[in-house]
PDB file of N, CA and C in Angstrom:
ATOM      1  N   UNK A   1       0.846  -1.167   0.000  1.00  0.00           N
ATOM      2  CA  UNK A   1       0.000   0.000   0.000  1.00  0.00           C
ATOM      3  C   UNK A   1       0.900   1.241   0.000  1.00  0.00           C
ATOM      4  N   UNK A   2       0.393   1.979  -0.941  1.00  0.00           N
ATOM      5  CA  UNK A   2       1.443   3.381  -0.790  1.00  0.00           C
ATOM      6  C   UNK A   2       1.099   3.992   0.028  1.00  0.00           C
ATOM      7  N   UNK A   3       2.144   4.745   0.401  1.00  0.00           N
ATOM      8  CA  UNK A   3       1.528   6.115   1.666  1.00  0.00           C
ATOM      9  C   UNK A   3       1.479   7.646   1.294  1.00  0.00           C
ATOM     10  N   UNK A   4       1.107   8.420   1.661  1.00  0.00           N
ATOM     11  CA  UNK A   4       0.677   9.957   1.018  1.00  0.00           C
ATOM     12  C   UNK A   4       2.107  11.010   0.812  1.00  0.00           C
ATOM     13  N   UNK A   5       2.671  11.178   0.376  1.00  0.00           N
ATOM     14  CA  UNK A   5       4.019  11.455   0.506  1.00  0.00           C
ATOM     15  C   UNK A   5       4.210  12.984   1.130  1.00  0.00           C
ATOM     16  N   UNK A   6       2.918  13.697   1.495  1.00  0.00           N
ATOM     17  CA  UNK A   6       2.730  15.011   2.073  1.00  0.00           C
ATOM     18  C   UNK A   6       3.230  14.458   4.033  1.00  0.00           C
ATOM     19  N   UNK A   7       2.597  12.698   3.837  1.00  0.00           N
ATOM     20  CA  UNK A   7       3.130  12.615   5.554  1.00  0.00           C
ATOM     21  C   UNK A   7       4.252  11.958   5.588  1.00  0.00           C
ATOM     22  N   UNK A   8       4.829  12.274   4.633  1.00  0.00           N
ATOM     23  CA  UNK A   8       6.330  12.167   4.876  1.00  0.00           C
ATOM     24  C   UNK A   8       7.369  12.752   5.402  1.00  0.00           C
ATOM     25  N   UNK A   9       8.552  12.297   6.188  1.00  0.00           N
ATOM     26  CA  UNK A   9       9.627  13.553   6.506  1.00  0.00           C
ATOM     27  C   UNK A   9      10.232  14.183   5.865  1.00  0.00           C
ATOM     28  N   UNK A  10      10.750  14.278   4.683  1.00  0.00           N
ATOM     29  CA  UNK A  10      11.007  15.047   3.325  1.00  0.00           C
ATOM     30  C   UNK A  10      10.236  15.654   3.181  1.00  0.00           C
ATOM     31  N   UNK A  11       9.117  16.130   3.065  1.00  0.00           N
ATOM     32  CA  UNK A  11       7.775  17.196   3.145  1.00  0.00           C
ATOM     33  C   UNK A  11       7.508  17.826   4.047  1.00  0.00           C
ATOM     34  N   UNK A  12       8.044  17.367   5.657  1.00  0.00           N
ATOM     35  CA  UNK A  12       8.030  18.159   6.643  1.00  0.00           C
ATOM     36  C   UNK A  12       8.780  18.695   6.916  1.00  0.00           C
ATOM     37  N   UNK A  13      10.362  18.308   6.574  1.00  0.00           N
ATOM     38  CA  UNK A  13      10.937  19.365   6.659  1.00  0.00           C
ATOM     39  C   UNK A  13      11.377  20.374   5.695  1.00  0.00           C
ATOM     40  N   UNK A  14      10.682  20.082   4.249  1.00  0.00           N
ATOM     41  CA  UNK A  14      10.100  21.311   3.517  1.00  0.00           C
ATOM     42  C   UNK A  14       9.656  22.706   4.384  1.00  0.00           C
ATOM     43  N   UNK A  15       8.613  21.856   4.384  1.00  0.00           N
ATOM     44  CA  UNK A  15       7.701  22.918   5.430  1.00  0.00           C
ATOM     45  C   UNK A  15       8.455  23.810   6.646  1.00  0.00           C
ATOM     46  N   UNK A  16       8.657  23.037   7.391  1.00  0.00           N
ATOM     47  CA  UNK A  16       9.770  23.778   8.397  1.00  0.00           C
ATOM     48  C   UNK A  16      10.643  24.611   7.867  1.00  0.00           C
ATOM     49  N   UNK A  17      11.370  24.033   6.437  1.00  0.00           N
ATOM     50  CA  UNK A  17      12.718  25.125   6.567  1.00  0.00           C
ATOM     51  C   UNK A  17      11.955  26.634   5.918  1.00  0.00           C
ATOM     52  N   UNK A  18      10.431  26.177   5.078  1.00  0.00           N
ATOM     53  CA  UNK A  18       9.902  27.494   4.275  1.00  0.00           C
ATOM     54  C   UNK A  18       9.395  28.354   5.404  1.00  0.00           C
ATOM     55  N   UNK A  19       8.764  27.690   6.267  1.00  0.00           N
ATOM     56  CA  UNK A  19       7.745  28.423   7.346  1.00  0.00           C
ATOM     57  C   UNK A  19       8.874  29.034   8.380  1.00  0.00           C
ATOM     58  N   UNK A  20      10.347  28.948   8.245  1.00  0.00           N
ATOM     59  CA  UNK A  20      11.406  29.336   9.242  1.00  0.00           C
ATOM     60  C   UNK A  20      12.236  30.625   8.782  1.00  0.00           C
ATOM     61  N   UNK A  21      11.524  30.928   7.253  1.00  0.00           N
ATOM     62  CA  UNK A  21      11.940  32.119   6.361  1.00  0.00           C
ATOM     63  C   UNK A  21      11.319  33.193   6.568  1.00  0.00           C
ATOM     64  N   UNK A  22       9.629  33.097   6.965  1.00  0.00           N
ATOM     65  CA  UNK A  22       8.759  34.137   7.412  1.00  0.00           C
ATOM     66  C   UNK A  22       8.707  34.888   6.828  1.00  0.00           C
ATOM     67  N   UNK A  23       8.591  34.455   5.546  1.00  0.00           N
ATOM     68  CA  UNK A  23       8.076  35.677   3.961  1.00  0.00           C
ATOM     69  C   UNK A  23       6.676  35.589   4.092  1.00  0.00           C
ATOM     70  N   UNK A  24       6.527  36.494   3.088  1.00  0.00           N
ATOM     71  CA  UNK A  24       4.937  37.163   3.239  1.00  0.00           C
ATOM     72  C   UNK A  24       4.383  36.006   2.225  1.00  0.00           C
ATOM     73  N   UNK A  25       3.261  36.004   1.796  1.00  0.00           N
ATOM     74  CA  UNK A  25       2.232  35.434   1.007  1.00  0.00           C
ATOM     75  C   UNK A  25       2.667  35.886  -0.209  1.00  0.00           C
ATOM     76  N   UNK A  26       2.947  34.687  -1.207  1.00  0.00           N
ATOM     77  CA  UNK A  26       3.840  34.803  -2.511  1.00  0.00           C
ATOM     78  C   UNK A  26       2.425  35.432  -3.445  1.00  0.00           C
ATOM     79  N   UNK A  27       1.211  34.980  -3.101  1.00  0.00           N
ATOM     80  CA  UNK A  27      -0.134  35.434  -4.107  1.00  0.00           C
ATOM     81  C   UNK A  27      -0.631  36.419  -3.624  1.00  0.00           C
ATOM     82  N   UNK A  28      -0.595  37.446  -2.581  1.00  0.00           N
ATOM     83  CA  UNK A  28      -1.580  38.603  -1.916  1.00  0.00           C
ATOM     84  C   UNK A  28      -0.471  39.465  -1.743  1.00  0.00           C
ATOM     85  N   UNK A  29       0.672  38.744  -1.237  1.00  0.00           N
ATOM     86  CA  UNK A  29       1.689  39.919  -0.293  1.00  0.00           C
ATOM     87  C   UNK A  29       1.676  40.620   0.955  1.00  0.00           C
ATOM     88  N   UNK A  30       0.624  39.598   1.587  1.00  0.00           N
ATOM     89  CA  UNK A  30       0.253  40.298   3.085  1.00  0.00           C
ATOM     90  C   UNK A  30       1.012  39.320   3.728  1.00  0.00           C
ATOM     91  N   UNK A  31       0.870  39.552   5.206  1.00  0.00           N
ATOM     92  CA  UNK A  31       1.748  38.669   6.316  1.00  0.00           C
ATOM     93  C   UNK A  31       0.808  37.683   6.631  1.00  0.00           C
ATOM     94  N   UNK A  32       1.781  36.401   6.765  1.00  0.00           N
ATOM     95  CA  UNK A  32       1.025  35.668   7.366  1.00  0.00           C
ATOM     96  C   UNK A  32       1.358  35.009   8.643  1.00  0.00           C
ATOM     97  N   UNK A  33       0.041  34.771   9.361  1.00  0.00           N
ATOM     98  CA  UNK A  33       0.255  34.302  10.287  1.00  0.00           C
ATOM     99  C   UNK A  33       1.377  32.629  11.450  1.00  0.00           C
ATOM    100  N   UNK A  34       2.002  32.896  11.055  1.00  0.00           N
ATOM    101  CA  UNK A  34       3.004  31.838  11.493  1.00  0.00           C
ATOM    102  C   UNK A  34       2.779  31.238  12.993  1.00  0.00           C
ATOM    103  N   UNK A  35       2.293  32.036  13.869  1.00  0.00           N
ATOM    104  CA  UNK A  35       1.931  31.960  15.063  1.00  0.00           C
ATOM    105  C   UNK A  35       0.900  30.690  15.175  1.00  0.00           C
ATOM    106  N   UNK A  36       0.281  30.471  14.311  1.00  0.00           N
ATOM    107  CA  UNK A  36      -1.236  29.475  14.092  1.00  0.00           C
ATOM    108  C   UNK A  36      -0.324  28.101  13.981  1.00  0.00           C
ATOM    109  N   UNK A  37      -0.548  27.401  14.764  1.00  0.00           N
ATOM    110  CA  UNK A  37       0.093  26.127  14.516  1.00  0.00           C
ATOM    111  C   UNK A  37      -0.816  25.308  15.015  1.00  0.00           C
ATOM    112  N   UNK A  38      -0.537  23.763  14.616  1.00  0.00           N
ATOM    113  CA  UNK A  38      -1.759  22.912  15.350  1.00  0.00           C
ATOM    114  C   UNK A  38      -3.177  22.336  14.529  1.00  0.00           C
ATOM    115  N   UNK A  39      -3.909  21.812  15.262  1.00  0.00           N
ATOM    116  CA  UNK A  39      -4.806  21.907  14.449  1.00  0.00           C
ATOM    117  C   UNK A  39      -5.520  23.064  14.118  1.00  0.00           C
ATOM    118  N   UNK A  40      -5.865  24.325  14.644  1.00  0.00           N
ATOM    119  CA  UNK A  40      -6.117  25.491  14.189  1.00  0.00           C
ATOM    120  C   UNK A  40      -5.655  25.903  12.863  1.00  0.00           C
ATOM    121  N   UNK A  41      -4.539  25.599  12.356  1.00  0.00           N
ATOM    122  CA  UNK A  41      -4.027  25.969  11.429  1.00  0.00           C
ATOM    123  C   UNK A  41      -4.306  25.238  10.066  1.00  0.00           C
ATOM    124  N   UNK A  42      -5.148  23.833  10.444  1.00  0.00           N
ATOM    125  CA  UNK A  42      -5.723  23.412   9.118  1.00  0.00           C
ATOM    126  C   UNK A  42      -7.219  23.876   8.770  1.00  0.00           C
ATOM    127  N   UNK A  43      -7.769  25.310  10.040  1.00  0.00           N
ATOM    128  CA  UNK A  43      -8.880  25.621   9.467  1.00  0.00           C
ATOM    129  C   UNK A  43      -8.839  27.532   9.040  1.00  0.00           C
ATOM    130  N   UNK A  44      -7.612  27.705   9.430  1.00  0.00           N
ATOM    131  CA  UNK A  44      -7.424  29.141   9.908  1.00  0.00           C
ATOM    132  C   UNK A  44      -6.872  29.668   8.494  1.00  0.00           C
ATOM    133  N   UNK A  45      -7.928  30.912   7.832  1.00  0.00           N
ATOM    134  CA  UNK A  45      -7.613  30.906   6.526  1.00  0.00           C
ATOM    135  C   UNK A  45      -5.916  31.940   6.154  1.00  0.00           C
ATOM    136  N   UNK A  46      -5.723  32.539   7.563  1.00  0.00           N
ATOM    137  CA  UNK A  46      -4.654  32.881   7.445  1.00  0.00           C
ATOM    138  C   UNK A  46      -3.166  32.288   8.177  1.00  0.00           C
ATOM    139  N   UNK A  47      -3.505  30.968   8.048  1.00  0.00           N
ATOM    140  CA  UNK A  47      -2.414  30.411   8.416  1.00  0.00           C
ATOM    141  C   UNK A  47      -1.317  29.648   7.104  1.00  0.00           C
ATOM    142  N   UNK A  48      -0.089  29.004   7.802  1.00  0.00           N
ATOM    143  CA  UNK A  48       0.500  29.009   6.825  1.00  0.00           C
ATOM    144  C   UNK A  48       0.572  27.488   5.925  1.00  0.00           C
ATOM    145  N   UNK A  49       0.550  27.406   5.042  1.00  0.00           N
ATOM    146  CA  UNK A  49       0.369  26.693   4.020  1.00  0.00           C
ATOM    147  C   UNK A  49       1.777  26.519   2.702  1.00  0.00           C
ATOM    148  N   UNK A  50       1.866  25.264   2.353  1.00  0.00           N
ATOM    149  CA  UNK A  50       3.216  25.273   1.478  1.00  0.00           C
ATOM    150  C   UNK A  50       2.721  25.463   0.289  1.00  0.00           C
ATOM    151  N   UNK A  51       2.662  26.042  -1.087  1.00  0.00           N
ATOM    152  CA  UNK A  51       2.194  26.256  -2.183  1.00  0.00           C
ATOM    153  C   UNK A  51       3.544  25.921  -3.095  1.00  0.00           C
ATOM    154  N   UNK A  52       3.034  25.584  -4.428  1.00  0.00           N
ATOM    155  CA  UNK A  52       3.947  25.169  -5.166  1.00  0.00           C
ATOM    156  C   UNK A  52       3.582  25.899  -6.788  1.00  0.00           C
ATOM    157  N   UNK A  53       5.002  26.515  -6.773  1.00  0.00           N
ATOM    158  CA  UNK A  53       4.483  27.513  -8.191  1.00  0.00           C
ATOM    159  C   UNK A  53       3.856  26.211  -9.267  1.00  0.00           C
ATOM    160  N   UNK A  54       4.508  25.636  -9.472  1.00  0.00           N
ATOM    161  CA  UNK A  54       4.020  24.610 -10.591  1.00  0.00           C
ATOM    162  C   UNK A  54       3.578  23.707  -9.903  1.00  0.00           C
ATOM    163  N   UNK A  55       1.868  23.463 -10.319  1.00  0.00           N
ATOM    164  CA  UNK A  55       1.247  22.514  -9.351  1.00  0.00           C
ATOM    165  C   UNK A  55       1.346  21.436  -9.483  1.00  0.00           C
ATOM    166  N   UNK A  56       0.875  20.017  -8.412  1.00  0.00           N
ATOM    167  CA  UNK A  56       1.822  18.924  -8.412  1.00  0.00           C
ATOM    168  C   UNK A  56       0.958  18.397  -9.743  1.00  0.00           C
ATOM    169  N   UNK A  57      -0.546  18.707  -9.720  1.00  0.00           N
ATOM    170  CA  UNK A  57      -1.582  17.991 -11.217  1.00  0.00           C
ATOM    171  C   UNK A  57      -0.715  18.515 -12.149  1.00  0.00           C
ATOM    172  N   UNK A  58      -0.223  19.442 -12.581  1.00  0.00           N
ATOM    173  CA  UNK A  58       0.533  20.112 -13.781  1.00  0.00           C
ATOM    174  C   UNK A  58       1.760  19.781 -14.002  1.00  0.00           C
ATOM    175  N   UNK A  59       2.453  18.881 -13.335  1.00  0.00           N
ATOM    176  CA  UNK A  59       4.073  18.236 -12.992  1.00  0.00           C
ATOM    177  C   UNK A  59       4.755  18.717 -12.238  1.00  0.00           C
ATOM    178  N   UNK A  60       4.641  19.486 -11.144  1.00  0.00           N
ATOM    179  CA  UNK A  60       5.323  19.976 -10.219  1.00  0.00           C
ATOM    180  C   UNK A  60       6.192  19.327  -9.670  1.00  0.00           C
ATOM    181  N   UNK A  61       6.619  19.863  -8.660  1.00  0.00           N
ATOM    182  CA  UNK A  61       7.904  18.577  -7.720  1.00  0.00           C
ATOM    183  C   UNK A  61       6.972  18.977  -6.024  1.00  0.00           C
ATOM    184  N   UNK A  62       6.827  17.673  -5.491  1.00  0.00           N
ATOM    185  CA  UNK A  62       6.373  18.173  -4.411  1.00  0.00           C
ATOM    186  C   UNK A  62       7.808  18.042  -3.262  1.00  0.00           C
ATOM    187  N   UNK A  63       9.218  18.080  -3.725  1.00  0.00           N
ATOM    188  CA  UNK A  63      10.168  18.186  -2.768  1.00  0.00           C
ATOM    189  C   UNK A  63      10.693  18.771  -2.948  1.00  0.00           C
ATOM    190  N   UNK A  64      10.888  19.806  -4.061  1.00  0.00           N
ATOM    191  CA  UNK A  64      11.736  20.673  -4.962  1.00  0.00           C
ATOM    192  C   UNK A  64      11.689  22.281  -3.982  1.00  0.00           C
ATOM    193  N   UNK A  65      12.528  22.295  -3.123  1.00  0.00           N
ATOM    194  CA  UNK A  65      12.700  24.196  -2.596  1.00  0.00           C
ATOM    195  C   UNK A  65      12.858  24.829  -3.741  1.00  0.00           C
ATOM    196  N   UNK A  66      12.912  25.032  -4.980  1.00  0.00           N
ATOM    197  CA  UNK A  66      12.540  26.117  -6.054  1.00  0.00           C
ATOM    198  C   UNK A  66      11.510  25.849  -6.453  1.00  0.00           C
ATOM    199  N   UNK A  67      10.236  25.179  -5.930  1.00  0.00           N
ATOM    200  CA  UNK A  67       8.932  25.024  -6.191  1.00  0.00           C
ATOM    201  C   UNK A  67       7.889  25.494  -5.517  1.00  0.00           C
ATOM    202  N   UNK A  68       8.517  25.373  -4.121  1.00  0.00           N
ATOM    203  CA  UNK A  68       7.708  25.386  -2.845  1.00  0.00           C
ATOM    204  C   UNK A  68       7.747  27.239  -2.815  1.00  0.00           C
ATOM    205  N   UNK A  69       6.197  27.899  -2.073  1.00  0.00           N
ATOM    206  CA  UNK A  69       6.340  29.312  -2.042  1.00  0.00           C
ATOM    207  C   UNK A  69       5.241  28.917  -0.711  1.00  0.00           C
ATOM    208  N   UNK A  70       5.575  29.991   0.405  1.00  0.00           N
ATOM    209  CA  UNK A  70       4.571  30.614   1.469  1.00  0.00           C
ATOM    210  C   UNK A  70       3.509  31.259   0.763  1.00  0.00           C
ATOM    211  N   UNK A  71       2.025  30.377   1.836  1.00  0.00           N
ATOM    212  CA  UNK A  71       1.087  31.331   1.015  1.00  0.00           C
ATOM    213  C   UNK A  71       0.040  31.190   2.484  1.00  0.00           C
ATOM    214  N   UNK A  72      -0.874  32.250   2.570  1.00  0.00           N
ATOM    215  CA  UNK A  72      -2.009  31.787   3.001  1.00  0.00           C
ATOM    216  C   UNK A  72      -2.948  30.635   2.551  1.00  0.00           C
ATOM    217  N   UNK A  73      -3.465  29.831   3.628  1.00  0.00           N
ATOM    218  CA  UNK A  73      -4.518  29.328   3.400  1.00  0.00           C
ATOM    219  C   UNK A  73      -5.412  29.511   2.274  1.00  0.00           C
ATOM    220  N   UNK A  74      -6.510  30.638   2.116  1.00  0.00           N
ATOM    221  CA  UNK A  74      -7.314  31.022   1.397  1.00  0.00           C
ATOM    222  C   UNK A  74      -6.898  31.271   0.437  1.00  0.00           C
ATOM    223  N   UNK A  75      -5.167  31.874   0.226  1.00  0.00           N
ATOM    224  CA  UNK A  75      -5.036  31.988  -1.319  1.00  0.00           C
ATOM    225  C   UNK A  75      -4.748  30.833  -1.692  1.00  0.00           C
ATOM    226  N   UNK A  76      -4.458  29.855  -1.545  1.00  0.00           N
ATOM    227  CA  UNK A  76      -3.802  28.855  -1.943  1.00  0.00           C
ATOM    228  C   UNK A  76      -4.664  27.871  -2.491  1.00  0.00           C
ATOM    229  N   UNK A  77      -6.004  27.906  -1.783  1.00  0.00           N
ATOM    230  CA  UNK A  77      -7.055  27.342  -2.266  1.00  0.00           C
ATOM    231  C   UNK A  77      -8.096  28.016  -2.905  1.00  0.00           C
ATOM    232  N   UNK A  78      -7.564  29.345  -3.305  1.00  0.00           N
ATOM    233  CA  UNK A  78      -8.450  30.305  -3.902  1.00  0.00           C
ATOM    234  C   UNK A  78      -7.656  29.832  -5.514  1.00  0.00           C
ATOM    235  N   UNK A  79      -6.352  29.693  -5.513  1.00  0.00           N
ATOM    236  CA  UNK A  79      -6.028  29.523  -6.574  1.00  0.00           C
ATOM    237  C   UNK A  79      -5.828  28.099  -7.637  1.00  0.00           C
ATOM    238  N   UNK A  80      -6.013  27.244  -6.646  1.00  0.00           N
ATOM    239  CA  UNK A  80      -6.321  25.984  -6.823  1.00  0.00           C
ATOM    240  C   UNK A  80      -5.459  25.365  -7.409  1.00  0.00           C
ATOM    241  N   UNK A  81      -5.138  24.658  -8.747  1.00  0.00           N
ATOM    242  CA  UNK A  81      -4.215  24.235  -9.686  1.00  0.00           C
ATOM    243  C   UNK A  81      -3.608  25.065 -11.135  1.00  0.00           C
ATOM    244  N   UNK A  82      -4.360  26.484 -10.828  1.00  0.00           N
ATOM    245  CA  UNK A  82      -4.000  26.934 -11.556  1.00  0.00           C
ATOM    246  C   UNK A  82      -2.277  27.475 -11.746  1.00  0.00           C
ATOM    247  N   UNK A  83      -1.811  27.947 -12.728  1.00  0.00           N
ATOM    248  CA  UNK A  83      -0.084  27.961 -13.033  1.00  0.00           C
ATOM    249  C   UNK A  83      -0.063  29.398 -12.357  1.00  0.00           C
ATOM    250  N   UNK A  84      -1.046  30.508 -12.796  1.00  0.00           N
ATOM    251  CA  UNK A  84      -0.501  31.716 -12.726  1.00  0.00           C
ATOM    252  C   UNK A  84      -1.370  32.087 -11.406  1.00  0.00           C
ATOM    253  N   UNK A  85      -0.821  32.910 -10.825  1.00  0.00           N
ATOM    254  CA  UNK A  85      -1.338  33.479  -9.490  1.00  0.00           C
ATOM    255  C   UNK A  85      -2.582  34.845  -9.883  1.00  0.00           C
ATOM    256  N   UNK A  86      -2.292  34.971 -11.393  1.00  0.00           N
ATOM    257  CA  UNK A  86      -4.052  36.199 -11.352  1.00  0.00           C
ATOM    258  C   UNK A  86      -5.477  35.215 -11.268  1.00  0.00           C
ATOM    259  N   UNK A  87      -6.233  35.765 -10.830  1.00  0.00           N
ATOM    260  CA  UNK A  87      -7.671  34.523 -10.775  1.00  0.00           C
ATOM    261  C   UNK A  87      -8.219  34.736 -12.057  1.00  0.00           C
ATOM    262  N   UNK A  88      -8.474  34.113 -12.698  1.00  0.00           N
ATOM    263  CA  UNK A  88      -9.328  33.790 -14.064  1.00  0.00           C
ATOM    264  C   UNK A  88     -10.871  33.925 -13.917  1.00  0.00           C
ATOM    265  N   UNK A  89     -11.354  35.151 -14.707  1.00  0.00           N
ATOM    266  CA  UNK A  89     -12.317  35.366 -14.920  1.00  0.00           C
ATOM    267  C   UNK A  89     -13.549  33.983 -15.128  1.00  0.00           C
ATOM    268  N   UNK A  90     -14.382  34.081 -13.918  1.00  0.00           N
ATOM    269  CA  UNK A  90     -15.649  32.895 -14.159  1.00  0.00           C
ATOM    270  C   UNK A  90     -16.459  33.582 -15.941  1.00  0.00           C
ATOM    271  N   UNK A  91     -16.874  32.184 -16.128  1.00  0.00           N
ATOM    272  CA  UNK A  91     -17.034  32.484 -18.017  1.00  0.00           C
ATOM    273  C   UNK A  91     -18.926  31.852 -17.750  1.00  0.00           C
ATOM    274  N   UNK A  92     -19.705  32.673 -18.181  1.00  0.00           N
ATOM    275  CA  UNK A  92     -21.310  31.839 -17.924  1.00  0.00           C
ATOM    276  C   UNK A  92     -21.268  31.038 -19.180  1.00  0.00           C
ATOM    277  N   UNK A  93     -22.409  30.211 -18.659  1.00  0.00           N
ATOM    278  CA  UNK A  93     -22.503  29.164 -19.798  1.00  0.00           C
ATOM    279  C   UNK A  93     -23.207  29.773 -21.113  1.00  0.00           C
ATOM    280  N   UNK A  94     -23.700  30.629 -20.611  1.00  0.00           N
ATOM    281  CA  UNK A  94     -24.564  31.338 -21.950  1.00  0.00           C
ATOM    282  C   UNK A  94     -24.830  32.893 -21.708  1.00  0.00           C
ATOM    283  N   UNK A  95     -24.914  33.283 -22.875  1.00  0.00           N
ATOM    284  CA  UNK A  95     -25.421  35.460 -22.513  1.00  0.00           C
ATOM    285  C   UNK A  95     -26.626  35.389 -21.648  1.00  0.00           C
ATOM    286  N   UNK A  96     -26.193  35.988 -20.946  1.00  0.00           N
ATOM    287  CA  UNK A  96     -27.041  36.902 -20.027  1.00  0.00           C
ATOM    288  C   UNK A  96     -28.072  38.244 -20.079  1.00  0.00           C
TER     289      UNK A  96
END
């Protein structure tokens, strides 16, 4: 059975060495909260989160430190799998 390679120690100490840099939010540019640790921090939209410029669906590297960027929560899942950090205009299915 494989295991999730995010609960791996190579991924955690990703995390550690990015979250030990205390840069701002690579998609907004505001500060983020570093203080939030715990489980709080998997609901807290300004806590910190590992983001990866090239996402892992798109071929990313999920161990690669020139991949990995600090982001908030909310942006990170605001931006989803997309490549570029502007949000893409929602398109209706038909004129309005």
């Amino acid at each position: 059975m494989a295991s999730n390679p995010r609960n791996g120690r190579p991924y955690r100490r990703l995390c550690v060495k990015q979250r030990a840099l205390l840069l701002p939010c690579w998609l907004c540019g505001g500060a983020i909260r570093y203080d939030i640790t715990g489980r709080l921090a998997g609901r807290h939209r300004d806590a910190f989160t590992l983001d990866h410029l090239i996402p892992l669906s798109r071929g990313g590297d999920l161990l690669d430190p020139a991949n990995a960027r600090s982001a908030h929560r909310r942006c990170n899942s605001r931006r989803g799998n997309r490549t570029t950090a502007v949000r893409q205009p929602v398109r209706a299915s038909r004129r309005w």
